[in-house]
PDB file of N, CA and C in Angstrom:
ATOM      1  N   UNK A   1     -18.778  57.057 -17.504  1.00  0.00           N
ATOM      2  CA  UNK A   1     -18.888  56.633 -16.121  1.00  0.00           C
ATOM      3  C   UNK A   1     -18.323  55.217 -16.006  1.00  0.00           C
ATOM      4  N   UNK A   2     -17.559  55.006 -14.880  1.00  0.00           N
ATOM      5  CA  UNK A   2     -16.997  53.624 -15.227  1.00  0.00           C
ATOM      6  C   UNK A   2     -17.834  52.803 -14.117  1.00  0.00           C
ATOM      7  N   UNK A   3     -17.531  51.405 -14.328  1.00  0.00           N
ATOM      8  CA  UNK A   3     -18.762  50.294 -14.153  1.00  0.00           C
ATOM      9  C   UNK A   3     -18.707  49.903 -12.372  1.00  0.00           C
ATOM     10  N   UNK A   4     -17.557  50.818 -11.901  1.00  0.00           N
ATOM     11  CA  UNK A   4     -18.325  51.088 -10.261  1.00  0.00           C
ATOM     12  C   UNK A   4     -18.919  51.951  -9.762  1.00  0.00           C
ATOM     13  N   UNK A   5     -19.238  53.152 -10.767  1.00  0.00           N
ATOM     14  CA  UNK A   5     -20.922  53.595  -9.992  1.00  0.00           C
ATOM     15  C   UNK A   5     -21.720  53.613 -10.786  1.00  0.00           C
ATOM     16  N   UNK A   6     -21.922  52.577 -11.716  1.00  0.00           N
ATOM     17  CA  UNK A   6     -22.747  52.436 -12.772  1.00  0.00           C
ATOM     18  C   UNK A   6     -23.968  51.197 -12.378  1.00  0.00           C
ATOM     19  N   UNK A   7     -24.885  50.668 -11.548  1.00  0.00           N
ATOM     20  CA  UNK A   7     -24.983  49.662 -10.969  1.00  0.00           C
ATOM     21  C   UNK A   7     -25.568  48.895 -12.586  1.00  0.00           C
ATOM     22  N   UNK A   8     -26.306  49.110 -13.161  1.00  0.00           N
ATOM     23  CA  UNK A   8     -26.714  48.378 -14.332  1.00  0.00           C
ATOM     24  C   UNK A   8     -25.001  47.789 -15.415  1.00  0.00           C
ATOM     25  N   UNK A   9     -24.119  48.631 -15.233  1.00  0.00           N
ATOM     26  CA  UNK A   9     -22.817  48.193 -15.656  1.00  0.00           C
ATOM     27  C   UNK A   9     -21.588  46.941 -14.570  1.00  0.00           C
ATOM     28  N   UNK A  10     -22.042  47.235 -13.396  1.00  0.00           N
ATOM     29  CA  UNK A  10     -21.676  46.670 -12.519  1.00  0.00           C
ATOM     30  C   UNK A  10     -22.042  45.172 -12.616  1.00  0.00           C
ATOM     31  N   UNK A  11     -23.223  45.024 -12.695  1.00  0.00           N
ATOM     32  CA  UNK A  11     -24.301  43.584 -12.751  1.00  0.00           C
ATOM     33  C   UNK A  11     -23.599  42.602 -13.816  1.00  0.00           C
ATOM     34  N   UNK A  12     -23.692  43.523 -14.930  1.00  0.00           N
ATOM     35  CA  UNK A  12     -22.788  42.916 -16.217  1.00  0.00           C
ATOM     36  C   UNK A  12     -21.810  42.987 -15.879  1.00  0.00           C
ATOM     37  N   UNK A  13     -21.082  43.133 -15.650  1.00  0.00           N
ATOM     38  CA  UNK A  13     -19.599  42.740 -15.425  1.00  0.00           C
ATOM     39  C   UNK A  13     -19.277  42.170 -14.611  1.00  0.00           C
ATOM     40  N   UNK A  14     -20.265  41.783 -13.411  1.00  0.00           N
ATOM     41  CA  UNK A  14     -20.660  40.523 -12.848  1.00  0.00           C
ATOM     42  C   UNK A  14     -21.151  39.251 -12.930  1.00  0.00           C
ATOM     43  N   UNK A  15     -22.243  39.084 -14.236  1.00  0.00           N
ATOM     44  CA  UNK A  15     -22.618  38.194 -14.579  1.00  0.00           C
ATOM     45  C   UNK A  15     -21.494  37.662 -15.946  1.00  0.00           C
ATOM     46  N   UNK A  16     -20.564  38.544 -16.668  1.00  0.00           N
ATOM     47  CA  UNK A  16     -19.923  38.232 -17.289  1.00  0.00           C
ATOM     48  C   UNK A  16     -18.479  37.054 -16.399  1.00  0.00           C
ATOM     49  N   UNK A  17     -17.838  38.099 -15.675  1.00  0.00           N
ATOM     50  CA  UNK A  17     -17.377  36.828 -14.574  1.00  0.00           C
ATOM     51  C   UNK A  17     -17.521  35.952 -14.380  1.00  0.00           C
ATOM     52  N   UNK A  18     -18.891  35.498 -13.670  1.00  0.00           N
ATOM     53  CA  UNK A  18     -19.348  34.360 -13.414  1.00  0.00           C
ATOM     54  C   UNK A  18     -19.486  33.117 -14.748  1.00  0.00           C
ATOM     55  N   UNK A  19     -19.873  33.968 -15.647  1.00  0.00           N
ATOM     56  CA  UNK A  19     -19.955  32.994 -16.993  1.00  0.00           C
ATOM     57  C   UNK A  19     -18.966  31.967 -17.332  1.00  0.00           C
ATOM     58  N   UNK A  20     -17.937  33.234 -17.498  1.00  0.00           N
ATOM     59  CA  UNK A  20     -16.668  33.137 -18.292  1.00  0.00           C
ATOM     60  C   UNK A  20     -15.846  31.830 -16.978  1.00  0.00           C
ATOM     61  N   UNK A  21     -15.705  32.577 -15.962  1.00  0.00           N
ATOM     62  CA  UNK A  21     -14.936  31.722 -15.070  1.00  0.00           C
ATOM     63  C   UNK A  21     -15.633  29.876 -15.369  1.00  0.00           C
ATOM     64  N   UNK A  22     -17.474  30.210 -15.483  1.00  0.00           N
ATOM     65  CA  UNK A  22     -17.478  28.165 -15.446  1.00  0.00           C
ATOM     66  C   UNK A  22     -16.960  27.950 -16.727  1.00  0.00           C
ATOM     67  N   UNK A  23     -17.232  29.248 -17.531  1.00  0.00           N
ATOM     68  CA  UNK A  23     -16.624  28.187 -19.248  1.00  0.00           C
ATOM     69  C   UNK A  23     -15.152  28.176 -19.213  1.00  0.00           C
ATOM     70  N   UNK A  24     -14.351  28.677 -18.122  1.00  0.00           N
ATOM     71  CA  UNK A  24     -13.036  28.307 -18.374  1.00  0.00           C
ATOM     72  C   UNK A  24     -12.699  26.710 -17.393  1.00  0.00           C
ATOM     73  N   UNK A  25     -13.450  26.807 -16.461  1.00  0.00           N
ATOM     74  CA  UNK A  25     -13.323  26.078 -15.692  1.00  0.00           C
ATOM     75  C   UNK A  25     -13.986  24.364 -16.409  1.00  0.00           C
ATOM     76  N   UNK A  26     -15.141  24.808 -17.161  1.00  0.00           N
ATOM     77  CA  UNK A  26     -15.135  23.257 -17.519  1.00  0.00           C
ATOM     78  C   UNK A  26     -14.780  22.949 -18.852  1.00  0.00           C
ATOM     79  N   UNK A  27     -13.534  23.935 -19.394  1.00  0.00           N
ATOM     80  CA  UNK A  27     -13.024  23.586 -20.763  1.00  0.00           C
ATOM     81  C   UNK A  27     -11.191  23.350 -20.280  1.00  0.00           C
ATOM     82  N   UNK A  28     -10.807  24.041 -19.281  1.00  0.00           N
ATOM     83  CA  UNK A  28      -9.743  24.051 -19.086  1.00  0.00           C
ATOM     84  C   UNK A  28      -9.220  24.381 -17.191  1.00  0.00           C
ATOM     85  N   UNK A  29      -9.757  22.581 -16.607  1.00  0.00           N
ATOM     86  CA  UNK A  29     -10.230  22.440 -15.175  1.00  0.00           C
ATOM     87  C   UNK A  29      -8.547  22.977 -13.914  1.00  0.00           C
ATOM     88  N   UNK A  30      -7.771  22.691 -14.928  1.00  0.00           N
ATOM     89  CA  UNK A  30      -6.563  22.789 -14.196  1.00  0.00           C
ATOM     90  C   UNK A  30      -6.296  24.092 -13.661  1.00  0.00           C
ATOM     91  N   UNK A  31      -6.644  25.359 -14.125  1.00  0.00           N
ATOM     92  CA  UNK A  31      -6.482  26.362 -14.426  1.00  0.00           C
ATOM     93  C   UNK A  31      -7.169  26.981 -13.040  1.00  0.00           C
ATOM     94  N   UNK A  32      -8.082  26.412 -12.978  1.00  0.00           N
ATOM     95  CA  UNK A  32      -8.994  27.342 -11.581  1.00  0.00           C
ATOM     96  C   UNK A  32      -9.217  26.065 -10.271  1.00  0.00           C
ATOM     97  N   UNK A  33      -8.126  25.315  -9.937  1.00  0.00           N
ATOM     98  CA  UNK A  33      -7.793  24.671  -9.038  1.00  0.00           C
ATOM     99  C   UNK A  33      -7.487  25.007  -7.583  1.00  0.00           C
ATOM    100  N   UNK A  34      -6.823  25.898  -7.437  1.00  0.00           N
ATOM    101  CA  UNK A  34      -6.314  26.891  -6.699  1.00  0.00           C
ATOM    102  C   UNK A  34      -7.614  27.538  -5.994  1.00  0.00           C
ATOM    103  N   UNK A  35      -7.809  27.301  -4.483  1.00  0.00           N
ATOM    104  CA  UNK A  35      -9.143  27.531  -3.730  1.00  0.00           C
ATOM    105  C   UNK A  35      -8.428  29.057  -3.071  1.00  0.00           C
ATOM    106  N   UNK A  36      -7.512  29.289  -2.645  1.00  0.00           N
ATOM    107  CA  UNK A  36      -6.778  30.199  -2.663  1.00  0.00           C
ATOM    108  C   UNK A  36      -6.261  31.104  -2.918  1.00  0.00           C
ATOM    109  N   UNK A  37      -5.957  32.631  -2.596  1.00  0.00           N
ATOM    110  CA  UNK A  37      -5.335  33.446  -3.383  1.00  0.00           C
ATOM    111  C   UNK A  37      -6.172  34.362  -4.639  1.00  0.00           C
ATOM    112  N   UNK A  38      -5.178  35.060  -5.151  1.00  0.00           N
ATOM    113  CA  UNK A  38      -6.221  35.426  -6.569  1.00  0.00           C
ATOM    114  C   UNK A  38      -6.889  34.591  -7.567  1.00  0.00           C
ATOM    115  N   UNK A  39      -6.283  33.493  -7.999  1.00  0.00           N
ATOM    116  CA  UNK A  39      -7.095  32.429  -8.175  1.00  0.00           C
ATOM    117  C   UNK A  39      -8.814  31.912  -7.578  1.00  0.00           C
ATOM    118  N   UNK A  40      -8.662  32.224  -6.393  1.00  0.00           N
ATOM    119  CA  UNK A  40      -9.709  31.498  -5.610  1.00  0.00           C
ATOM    120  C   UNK A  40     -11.035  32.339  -5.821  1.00  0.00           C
ATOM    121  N   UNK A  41     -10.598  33.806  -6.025  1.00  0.00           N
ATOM    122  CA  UNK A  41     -12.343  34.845  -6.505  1.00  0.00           C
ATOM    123  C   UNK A  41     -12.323  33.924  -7.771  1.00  0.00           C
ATOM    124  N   UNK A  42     -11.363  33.788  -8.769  1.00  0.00           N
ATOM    125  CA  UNK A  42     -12.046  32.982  -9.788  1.00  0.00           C
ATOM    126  C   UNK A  42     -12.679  31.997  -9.794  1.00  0.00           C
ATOM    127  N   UNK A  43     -12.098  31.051  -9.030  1.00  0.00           N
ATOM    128  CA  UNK A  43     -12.286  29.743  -8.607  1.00  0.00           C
ATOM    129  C   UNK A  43     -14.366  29.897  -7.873  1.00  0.00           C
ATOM    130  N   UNK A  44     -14.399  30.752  -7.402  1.00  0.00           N
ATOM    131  CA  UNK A  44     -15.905  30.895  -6.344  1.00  0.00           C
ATOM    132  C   UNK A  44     -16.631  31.233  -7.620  1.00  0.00           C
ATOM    133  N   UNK A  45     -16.307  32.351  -8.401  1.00  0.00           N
ATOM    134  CA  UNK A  45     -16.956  32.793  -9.271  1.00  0.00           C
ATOM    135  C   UNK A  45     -17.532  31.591 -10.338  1.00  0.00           C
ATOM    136  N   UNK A  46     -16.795  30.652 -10.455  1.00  0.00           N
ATOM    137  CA  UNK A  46     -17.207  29.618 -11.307  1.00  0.00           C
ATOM    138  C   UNK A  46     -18.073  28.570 -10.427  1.00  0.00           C
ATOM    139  N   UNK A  47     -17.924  28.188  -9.514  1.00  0.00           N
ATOM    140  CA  UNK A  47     -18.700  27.824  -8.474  1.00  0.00           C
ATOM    141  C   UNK A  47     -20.129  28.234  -8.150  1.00  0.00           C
ATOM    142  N   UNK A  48     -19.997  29.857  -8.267  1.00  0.00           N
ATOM    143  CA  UNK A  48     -21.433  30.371  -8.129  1.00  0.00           C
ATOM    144  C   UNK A  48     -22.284  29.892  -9.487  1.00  0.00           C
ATOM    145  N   UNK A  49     -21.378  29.485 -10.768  1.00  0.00           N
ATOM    146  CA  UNK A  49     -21.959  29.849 -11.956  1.00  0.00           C
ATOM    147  C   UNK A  49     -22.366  27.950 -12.382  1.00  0.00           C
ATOM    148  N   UNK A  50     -21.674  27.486 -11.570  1.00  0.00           N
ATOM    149  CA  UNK A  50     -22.206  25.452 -11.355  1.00  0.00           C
ATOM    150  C   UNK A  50     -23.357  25.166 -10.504  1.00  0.00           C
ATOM    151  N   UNK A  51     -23.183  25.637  -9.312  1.00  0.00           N
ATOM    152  CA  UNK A  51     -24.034  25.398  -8.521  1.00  0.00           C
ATOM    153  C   UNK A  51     -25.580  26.755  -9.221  1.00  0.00           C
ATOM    154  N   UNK A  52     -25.539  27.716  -9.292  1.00  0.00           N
ATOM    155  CA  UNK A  52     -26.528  28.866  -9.768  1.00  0.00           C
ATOM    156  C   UNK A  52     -26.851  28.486 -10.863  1.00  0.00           C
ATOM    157  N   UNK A  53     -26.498  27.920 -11.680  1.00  0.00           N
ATOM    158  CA  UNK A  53     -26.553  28.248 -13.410  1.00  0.00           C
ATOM    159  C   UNK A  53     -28.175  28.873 -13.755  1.00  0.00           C
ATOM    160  N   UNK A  54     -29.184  28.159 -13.114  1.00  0.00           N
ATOM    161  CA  UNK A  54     -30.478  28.256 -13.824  1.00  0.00           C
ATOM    162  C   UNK A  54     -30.652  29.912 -13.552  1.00  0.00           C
ATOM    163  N   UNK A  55     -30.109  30.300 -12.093  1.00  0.00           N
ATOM    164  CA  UNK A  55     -30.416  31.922 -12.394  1.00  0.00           C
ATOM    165  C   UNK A  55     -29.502  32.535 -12.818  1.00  0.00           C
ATOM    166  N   UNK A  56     -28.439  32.319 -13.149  1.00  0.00           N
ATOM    167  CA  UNK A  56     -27.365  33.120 -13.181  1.00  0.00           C
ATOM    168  C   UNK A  56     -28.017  33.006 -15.178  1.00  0.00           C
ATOM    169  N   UNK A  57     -28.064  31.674 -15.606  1.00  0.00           N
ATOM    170  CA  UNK A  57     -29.145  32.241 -17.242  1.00  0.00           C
ATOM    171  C   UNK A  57     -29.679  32.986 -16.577  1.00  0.00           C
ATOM    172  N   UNK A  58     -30.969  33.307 -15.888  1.00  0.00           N
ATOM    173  CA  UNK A  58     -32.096  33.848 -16.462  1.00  0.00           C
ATOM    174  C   UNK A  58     -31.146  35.515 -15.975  1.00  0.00           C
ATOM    175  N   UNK A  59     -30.539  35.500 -15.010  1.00  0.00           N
ATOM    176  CA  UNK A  59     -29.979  37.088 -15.032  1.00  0.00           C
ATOM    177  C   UNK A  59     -29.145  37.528 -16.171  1.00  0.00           C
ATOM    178  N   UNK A  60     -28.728  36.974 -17.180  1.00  0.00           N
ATOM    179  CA  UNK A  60     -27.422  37.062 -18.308  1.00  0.00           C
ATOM    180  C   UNK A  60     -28.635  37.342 -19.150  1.00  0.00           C
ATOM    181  N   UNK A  61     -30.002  36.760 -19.108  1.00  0.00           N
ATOM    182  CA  UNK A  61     -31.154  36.720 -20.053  1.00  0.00           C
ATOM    183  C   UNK A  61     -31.697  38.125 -20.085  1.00  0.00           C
ATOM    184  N   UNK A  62     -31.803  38.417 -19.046  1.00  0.00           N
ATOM    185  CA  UNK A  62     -32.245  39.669 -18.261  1.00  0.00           C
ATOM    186  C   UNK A  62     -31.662  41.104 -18.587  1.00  0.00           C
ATOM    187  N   UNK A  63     -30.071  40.935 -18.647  1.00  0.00           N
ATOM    188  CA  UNK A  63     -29.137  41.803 -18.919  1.00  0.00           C
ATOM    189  C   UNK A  63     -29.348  42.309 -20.207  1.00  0.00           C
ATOM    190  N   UNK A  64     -29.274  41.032 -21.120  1.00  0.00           N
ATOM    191  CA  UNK A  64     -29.233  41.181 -22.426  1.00  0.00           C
ATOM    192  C   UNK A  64     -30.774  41.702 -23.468  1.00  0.00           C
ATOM    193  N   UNK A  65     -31.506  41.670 -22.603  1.00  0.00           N
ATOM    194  CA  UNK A  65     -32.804  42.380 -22.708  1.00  0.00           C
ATOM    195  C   UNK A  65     -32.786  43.313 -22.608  1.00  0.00           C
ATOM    196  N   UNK A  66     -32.393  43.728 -21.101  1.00  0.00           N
ATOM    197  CA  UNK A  66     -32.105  45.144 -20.609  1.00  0.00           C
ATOM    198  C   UNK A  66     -31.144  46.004 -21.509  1.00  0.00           C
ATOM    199  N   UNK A  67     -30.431  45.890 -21.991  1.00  0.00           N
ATOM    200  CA  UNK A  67     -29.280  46.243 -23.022  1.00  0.00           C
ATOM    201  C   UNK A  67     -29.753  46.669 -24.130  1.00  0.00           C
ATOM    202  N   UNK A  68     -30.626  45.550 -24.423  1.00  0.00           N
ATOM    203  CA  UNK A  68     -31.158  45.920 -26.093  1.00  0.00           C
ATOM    204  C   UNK A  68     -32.514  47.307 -25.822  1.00  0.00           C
ATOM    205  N   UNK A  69     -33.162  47.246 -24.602  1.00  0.00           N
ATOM    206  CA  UNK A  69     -34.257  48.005 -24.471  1.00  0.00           C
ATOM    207  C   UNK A  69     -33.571  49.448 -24.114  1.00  0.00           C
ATOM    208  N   UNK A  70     -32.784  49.129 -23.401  1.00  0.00           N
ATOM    209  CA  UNK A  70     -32.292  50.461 -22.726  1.00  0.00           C
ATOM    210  C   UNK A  70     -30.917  51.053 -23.104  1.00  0.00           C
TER     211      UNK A  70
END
């Protein structure tokens, strides 16, 4: 089943996004500059993951629980 009608696969591959985009963004800032365009879902996605961080852990925390249990 692929991870758009999967909602527990969906989440993860949502919270993976969000991750990845701030660790690219605060290792390599030039890159997700661009507020615009295809760039710019990246650009928000890292945004959600600066401004969110404390839940966006505890949901990555959550996942990875969920994963191992289920």
């Amino acid at each position: 089943m692929s991870a758009l009608f999967n909602f527990h696969s969906f989440l993860s591959v949502v919270l993976l996004v969000i991750c990845t985009c701030t660790y690219i963004k605060m290792q390599f800032p030039a890159i997700l500059e661009k507020r615009t365009g295809f760039r710019g879902f990246f650009w928000k996605a890292a945004r959600i993951g600066e401004r969110l961080s404390p839940w966006v852990a505890v949901g990555c925390f959550a996942m990875g629980i969920s994963i191992i249990i289920f």
